[in-house]
N, C-alpha and C. Protein backbone atom coordinates (compact mmCIF):
# COMPACT_ATOMS: atom_id res chain seq x y z
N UNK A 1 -59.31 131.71 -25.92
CA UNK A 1 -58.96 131.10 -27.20
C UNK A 1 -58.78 129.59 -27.03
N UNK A 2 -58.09 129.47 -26.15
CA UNK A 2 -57.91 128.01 -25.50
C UNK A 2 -59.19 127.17 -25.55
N UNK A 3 -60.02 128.01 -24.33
CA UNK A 3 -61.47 127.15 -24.50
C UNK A 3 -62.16 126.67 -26.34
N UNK A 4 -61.73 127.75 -27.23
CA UNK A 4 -62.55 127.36 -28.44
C UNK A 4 -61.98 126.52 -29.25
N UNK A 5 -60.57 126.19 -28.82
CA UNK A 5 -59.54 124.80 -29.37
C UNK A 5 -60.24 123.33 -28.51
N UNK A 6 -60.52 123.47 -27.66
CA UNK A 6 -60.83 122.25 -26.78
C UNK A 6 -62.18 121.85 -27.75
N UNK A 7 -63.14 123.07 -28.21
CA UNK A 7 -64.17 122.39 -28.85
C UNK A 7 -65.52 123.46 -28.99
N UNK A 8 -66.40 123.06 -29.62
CA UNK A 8 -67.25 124.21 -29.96
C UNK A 8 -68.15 124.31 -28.69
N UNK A 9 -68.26 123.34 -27.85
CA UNK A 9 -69.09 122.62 -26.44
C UNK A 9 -68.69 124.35 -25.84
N UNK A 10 -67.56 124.44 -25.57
CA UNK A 10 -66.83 125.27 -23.95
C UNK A 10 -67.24 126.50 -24.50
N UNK A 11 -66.68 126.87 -26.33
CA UNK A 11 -66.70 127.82 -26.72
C UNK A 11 -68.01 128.95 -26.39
N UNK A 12 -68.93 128.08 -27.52
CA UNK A 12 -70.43 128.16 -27.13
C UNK A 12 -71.08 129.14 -25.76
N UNK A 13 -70.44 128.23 -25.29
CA UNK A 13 -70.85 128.37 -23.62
C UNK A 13 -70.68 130.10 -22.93
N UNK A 14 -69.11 129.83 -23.17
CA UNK A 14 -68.51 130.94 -22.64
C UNK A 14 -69.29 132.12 -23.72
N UNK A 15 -69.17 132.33 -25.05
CA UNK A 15 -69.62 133.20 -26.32
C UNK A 15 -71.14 133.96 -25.65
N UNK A 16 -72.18 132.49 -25.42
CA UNK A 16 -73.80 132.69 -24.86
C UNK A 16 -73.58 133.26 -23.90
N UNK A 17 -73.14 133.21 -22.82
CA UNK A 17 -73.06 133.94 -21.35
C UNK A 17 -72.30 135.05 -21.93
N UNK A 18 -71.87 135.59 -22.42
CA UNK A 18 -71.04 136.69 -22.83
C UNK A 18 -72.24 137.79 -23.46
N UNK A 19 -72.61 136.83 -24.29
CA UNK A 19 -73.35 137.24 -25.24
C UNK A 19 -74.87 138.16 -24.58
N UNK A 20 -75.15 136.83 -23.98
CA UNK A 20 -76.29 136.91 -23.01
C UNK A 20 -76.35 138.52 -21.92
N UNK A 21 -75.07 138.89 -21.60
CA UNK A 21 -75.30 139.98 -20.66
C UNK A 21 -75.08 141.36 -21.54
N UNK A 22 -74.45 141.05 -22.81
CA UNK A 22 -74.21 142.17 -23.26
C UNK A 22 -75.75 142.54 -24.33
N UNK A 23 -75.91 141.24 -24.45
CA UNK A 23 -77.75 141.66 -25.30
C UNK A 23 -78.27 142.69 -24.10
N UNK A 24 -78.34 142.28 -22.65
CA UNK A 24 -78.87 143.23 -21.69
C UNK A 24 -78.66 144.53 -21.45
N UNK A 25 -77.08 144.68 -21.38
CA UNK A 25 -76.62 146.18 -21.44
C UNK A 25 -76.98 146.59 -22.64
N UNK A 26 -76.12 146.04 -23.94
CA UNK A 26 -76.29 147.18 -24.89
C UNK A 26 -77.75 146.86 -25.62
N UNK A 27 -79.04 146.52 -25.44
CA UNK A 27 -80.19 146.39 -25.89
C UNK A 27 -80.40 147.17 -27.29
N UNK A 28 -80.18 148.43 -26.97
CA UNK A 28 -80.88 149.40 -27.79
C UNK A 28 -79.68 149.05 -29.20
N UNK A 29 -78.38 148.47 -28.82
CA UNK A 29 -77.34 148.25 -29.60
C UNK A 29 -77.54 147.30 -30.98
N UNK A 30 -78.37 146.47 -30.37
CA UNK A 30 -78.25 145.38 -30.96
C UNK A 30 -78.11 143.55 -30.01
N UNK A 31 -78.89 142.87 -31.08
CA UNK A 31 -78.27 141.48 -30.36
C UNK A 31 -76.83 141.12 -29.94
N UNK A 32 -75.96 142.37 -30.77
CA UNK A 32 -74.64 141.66 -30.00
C UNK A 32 -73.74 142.15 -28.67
């Protein structure tokens, strides 16, 4: 939460890499 107060830069970041591995696992899920 911290990181997304500092700014949308860190948020972003951390959200895409998050984002990024779970598009891999849950595929069949969905983009999220």
């Amino acid at each position: 939460m911290l990181a997304l107060r500092h700014g949308p830069a860190p948020g972003q970041a951390l959200y895409t890499g998050r984002a990024a591995s779970l598009d891999i696992e849950v595929d069949d899920h969905g983009p999220e």
